[in-house]
Protein backbone atom coordinates (compact mmCIF):
# COMPACT_ATOMS: atom_id res chain seq x y z
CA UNK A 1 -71.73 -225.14 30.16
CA UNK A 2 -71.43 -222.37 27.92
CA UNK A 3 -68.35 -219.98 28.53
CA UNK A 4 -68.88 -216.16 28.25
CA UNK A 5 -66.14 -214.65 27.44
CA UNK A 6 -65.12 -211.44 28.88
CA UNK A 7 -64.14 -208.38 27.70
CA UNK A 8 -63.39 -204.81 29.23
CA UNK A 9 -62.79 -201.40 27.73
CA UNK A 10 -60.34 -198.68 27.65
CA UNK A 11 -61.33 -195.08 27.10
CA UNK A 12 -58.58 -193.15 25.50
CA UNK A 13 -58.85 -189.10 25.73
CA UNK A 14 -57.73 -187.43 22.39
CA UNK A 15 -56.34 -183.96 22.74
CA UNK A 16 -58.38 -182.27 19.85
CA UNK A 17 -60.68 -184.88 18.91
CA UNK A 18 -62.35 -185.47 22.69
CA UNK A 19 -63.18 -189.04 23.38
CA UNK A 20 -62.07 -191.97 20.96
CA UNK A 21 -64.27 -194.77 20.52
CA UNK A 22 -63.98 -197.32 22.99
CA UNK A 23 -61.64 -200.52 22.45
CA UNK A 24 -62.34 -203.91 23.33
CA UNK A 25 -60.23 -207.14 24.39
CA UNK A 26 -60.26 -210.49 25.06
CA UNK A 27 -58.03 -211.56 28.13
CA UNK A 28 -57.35 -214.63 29.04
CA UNK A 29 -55.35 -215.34 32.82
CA UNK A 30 -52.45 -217.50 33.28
CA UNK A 31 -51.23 -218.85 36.43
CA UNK A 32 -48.81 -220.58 38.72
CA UNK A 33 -49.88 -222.46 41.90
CA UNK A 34 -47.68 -224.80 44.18
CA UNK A 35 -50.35 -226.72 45.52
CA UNK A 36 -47.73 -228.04 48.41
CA UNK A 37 -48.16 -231.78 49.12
CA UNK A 38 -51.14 -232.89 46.57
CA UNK A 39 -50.87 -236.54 47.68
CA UNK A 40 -52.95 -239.50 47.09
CA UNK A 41 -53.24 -241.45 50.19
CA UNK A 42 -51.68 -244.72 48.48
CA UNK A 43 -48.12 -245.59 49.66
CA UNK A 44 -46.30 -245.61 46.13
CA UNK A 45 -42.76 -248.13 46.72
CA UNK A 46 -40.79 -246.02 44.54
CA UNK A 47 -40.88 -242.64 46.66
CA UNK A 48 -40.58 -241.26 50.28
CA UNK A 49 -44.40 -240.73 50.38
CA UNK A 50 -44.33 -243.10 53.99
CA UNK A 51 -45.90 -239.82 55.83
CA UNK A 52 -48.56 -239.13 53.32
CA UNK A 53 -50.93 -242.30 54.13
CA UNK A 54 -53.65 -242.76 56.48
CA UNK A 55 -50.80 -244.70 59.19
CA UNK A 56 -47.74 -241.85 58.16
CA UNK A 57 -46.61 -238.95 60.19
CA UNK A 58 -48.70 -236.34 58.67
CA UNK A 59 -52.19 -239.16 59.17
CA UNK A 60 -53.35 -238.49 55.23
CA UNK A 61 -56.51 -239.88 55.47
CA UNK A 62 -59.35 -240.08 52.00
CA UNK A 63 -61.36 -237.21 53.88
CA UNK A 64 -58.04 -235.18 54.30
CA UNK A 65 -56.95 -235.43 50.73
CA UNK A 66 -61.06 -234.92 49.21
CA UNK A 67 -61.13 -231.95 51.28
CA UNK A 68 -57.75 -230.60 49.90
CA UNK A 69 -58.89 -231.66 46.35
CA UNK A 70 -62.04 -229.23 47.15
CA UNK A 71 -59.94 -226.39 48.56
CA UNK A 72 -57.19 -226.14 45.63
CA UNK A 73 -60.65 -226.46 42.89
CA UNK A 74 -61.90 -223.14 45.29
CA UNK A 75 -58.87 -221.42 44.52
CA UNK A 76 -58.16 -222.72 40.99
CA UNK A 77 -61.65 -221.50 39.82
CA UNK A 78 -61.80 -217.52 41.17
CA UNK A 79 -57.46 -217.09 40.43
CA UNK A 80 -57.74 -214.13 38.43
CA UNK A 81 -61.55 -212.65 39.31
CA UNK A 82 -63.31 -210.06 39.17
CA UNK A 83 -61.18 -208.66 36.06
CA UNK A 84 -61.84 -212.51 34.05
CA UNK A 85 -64.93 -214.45 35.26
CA UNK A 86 -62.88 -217.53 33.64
CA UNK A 87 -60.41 -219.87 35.11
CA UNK A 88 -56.91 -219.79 33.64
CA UNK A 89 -56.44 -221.37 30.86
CA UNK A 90 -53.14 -222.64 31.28
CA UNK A 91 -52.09 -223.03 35.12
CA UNK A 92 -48.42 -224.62 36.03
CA UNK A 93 -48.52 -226.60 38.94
CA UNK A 94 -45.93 -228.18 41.60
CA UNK A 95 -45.85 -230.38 43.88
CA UNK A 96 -48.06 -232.70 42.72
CA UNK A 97 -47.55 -236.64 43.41
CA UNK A 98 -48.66 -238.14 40.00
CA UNK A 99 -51.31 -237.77 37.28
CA UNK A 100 -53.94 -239.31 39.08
CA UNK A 101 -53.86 -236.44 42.31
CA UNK A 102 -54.56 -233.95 39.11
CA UNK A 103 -57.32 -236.37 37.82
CA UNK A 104 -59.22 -236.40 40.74
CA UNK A 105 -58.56 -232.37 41.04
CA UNK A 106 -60.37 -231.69 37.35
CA UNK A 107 -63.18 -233.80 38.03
CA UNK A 108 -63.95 -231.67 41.45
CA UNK A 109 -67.27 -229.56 40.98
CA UNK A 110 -65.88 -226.33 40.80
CA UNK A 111 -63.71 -227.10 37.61
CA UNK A 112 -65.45 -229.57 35.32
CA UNK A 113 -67.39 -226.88 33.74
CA UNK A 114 -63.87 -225.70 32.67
CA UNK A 115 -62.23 -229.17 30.65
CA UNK A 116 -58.84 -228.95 31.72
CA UNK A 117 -56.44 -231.37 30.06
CA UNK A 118 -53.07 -232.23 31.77
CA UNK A 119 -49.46 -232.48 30.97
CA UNK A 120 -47.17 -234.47 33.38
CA UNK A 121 -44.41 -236.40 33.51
CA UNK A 122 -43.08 -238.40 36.63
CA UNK A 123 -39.50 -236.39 37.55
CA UNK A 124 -36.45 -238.35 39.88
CA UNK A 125 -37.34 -236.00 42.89
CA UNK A 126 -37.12 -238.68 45.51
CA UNK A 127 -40.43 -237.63 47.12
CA UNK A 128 -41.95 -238.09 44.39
CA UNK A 129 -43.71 -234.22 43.75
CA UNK A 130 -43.66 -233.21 40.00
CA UNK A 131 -44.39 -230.43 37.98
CA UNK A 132 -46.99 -230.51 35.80
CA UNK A 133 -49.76 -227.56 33.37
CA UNK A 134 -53.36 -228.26 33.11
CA UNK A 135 -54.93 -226.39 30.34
CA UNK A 136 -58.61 -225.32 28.93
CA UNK A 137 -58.89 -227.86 25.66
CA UNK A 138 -61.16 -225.14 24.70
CA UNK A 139 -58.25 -222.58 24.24
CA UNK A 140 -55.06 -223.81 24.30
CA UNK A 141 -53.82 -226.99 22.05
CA UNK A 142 -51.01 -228.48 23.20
CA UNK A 143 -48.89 -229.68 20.10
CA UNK A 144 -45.59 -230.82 21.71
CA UNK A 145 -44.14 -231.63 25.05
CA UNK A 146 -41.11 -232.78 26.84
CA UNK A 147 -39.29 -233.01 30.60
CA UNK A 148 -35.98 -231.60 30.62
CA UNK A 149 -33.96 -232.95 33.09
CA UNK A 150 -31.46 -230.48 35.55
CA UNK A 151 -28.48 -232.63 35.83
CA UNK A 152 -26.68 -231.36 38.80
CA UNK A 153 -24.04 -232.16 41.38
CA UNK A 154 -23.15 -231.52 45.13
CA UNK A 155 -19.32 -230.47 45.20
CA UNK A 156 -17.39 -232.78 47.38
CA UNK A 157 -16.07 -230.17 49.09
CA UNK A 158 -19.17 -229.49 51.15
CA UNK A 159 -18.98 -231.01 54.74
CA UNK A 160 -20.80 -233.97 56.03
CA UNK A 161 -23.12 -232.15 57.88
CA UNK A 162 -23.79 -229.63 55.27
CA UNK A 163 -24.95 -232.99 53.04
CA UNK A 164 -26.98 -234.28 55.51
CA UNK A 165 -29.21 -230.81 55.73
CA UNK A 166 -30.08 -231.08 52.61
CA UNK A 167 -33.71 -232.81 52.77
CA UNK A 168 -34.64 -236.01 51.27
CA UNK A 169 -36.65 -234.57 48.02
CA UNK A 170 -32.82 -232.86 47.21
CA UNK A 171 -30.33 -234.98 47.65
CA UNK A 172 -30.02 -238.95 46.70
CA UNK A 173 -26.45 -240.04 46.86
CA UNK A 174 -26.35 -243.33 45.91
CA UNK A 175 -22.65 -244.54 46.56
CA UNK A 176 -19.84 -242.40 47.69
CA UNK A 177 -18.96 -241.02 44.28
CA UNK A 178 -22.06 -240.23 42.87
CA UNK A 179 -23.42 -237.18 44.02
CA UNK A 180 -25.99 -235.76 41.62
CA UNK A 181 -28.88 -233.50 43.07
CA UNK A 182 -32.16 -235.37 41.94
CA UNK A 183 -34.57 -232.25 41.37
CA UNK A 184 -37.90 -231.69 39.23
CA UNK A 185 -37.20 -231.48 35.83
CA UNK A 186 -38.47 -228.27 33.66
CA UNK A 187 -41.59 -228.88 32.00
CA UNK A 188 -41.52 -227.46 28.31
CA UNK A 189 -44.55 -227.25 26.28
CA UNK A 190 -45.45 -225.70 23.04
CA UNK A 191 -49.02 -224.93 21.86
CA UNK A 192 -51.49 -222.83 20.40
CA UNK A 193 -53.68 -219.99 22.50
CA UNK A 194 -56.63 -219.76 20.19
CA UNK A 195 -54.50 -219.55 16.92
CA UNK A 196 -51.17 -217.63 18.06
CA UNK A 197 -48.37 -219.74 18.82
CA UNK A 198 -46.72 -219.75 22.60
CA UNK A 199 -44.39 -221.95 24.64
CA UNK A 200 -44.66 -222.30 28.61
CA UNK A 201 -42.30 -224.02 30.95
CA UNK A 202 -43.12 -224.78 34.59
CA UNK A 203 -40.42 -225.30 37.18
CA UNK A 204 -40.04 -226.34 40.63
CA UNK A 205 -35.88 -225.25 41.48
CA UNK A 206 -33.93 -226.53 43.86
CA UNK A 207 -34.80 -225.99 47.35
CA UNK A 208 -32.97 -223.93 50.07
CA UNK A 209 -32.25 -226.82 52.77
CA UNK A 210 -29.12 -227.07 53.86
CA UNK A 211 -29.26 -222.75 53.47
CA UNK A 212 -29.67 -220.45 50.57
CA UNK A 213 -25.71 -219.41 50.44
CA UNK A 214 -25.31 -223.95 50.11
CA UNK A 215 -27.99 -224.55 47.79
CA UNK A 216 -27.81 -221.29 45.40
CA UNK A 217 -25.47 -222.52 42.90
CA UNK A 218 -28.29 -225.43 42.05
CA UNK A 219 -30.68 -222.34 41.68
CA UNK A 220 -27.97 -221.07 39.17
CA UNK A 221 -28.30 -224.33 37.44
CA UNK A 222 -32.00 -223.93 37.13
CA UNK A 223 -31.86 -220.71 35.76
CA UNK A 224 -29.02 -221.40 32.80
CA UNK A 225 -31.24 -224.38 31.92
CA UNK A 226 -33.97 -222.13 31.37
CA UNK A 227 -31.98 -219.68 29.39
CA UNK A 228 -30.75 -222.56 27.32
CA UNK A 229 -34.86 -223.68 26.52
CA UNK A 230 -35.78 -219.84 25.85
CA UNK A 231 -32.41 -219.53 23.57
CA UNK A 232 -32.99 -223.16 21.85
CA UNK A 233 -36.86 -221.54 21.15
CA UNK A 234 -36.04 -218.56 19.96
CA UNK A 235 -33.29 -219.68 17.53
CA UNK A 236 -36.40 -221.22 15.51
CA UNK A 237 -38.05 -218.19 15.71
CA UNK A 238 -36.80 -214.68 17.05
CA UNK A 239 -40.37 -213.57 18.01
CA UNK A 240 -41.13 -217.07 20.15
CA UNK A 241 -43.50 -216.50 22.66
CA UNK A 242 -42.17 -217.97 26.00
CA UNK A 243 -43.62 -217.78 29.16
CA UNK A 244 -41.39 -219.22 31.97
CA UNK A 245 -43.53 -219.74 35.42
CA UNK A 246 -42.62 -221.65 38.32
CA UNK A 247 -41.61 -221.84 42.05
CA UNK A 248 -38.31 -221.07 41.71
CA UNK A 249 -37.38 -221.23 45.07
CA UNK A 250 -35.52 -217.74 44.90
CA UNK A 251 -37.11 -213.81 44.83
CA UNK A 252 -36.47 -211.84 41.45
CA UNK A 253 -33.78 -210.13 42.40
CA UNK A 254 -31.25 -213.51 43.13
CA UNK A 255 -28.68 -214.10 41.05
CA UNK A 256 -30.73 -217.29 39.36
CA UNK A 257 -33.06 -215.11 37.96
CA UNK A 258 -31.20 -211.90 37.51
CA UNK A 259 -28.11 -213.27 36.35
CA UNK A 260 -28.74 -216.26 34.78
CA UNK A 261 -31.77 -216.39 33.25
CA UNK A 262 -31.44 -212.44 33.09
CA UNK A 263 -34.99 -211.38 33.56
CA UNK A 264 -35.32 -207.45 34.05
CA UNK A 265 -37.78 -206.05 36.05
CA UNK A 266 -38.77 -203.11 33.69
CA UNK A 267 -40.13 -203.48 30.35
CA UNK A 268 -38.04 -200.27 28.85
CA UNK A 269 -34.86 -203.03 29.85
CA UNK A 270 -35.80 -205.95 28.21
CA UNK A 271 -33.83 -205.93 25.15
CA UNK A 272 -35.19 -208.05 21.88
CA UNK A 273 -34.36 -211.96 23.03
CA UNK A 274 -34.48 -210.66 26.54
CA UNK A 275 -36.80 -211.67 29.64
CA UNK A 276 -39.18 -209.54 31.48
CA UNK A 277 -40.45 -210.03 35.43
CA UNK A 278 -43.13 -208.44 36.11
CA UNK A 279 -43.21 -209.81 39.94
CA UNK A 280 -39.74 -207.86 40.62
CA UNK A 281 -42.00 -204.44 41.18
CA UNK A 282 -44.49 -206.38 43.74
CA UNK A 283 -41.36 -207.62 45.74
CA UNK A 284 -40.43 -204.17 45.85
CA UNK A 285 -43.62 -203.32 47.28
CA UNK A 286 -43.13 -205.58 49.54
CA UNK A 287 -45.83 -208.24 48.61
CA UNK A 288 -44.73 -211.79 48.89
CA UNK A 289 -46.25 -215.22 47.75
CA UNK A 290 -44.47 -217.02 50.82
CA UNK A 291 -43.61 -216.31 54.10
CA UNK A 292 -40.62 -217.48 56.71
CA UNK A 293 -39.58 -215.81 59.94
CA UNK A 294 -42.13 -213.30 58.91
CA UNK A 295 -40.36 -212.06 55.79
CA UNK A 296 -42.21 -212.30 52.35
CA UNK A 297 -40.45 -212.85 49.47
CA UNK A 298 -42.10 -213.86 46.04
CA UNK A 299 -40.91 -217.34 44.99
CA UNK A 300 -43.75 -218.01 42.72
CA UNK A 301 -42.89 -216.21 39.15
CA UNK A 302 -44.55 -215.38 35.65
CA UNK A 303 -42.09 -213.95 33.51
CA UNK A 304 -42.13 -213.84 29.68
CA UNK A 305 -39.95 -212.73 26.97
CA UNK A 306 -40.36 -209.40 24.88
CA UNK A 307 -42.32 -210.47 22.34
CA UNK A 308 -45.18 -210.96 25.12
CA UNK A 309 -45.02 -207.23 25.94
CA UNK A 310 -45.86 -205.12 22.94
CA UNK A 311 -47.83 -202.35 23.66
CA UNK A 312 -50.28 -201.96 20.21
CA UNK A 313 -52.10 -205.35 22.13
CA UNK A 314 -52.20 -206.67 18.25
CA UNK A 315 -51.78 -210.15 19.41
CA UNK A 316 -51.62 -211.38 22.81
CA UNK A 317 -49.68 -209.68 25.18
CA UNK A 318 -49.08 -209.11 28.60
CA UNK A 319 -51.82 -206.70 30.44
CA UNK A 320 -50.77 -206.86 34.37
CA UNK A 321 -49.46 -209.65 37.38
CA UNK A 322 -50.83 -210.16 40.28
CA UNK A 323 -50.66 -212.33 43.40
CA UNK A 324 -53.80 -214.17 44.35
CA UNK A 325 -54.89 -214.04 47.88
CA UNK A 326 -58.32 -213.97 49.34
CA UNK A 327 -59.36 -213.96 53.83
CA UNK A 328 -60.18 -217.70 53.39
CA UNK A 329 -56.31 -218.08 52.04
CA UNK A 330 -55.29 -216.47 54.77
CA UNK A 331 -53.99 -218.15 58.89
CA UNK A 332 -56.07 -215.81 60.88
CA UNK A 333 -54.70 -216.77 64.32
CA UNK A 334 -51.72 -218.57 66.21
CA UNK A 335 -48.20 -217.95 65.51
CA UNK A 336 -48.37 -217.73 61.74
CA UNK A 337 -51.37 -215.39 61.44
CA UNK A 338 -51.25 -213.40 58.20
CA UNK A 339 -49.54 -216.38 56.35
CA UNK A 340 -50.65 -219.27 54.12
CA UNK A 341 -52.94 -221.44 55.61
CA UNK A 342 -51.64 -224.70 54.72
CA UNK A 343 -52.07 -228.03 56.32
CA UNK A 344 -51.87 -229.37 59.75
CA UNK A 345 -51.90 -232.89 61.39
CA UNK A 346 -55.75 -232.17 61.77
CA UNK A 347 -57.29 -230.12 59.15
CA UNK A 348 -56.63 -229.93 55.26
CA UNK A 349 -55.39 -226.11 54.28
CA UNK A 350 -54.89 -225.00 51.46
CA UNK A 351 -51.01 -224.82 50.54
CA UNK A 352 -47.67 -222.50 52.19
CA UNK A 353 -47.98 -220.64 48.85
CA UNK A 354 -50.29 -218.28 46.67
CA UNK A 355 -50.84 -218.30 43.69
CA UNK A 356 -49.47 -216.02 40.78
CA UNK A 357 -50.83 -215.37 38.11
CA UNK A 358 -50.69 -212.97 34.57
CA UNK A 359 -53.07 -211.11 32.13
CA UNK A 360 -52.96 -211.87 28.28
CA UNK A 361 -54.65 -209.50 26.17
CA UNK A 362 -55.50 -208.46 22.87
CA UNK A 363 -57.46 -205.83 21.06
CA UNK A 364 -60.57 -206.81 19.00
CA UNK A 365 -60.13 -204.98 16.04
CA UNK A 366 -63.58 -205.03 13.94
């Protein structure tokens, strides 16, 4: 099928000379969606996927996980509508079981038209959920790609009870002395957007069982790593293009991200090798991607570094965020009306998250 590519205008008032001629651009959206739980329904004997089969605790059966494959292509296909009638062409993904969940998920109806290729690697989370991007092959060529592994460790000081609330997809001790946190790794890939250059890495940080104030020095961990990529990148070239996007399990104003990644949540701060977050002014609006004891916070990040936000639009560059969410996204009754409407022990949802996701623009200059 034959994509049209959309364009919209800006009308720009001159002082003395009245209106200038319109400008055009191409955009093209990027996203982020934790699709929360994409399992098959085979039980795999290297991971704690027991619950996820047909005869497991959460009674995964092939209709279950066709109907969730159908529900995540919905969403996948309008992220990012009215403003782009396309698909993203790059979308980070997390918890996914394998590469065969995201096989199955191209091939629904709603996305073939759209050729997305995938990037994955298995990571040691115990469960078994990975990271992973799927891409349009018709704009983005992928032309390296690697899993960086978070090596971490739980401090012996922590109590026995504090280890033991840390859940299963966290925390692997294997004998008394080993105590390394077995986490996603951080997905880094370099490619080319049409013919300009960029780098994206997808993340899935630590998560906060066992408590945020237990857990946030992991988060910390996370977010040096990814300083360490971006600095690594941008040593071969100052003007690297890096888009970081992830659930990182902590809001944009938490230390991880503020501190040590040191994203700023206004353009006019982001100094040359610095990192902007556009998703810190939505949390201060009060929007949120994810929702517990009915406070929102926005776990689910784009952010990008400088050279992503020039203004003249010459190449491409950041436009506007937004969070995705639509009625059909949405729990309209029962305790947890107004939040996610993920799955239950009867029906297929959707996932506990929604999706992010960014403009890239660029003026078409005859």
């Amino acid at each position: 099928m034959k994509f049209i590519r959309i364009s919209f205008y800006i009308i720009v008032l001159g002082i003395f000379q009245g209106y200038s001629q319109p400008k055009k651009y191409k955009i093209h959206t990027v996203a982020f969606y934790n699709f929360e739980n994409l399992y098959d329904t085979v039980d795999d004997d290297f991971t704690n996927d027991d619950e996820w089969t047909p005869n497991g605790t959460q009674h995964w059966t092939k209709q279950k996980y066709e109907q969730k494959l159908k529900n995540l292509a919905r969403v996948i296909s309008e992220i990012g509508t009215p403003e782009n009638s396309n698909a993203p062409v790059l979308l980070g993904c997390a918890e996914v079981e394998n590469r065969d969940v995201l096989e199955d998920l191209i091939k629904e109806p709603k996305l073939q038209q759209f050729d997305f290729g995938i990037i994955h690697f298995d990571s040691p989370d115990k469960r078994g959920i990975d990271v992973a991007l799927l891409y349009q092959k018709k704009y983005f060529r992928p032309t390296s790609f690697s899993n960086i592994p978070l090596i971490i460790y739980k401090k012996n000081s922590l109590k026995k009870e504090e280890q033991s609330e840390i859940e299963d997809d966290e925390l692997e001790i294997k004998k008394e002395n080993n105590n390394r946190v077995f986490t996603r790794d951080q997905l880094l890939v370099s490619g080319f957007l049409e013919n300009e250059e960029i780098h994206i890495i997808v993340n899935h940080w630590p998560s906060r069982s066992g408590g945020e104030k237990a857990t946030t020095l992991f988060r910390e961990a996370a977010g040096k790593l990814n300083r360490k990529i971006i600095d690594s990148l941008q040593q071969i070239n100052p003007q690297a293009k890096v888009m970081t996007m992830g659930d990182f399990n902590d809001g944009p104003i938490n230390n991880s991200i503020k501190t040590a990644l040191g994203a700023k949540g206004k353009k006019s701060e982001v100094l040359e090798f610095g990192v902007f977050n556009p998703f810190e002014e939505l949390v201060n609006k009060g929007l949120g991607t994810i929702a517990f004891r009915d406070s929102w916070n926005i776990f689910d990040q784009i952010m990008m570094t400088a050279s992503l936000t020039k203004s003249d639009f010459a190449t491409f560059s950041f436009w506007k965020a937004g969070i995705f969410t639509r009625p059909y996204l949405i729990q309209n009754s029962g305790q947890y009306k107004g939040y996610p409407l993920r799955n239950t022990l009867t029906e297929a949802g959707f996932s506990d998250h929604f999706p992010v996701y960014i403009y890239l623009i660029k003026e078409i200059r005859q």
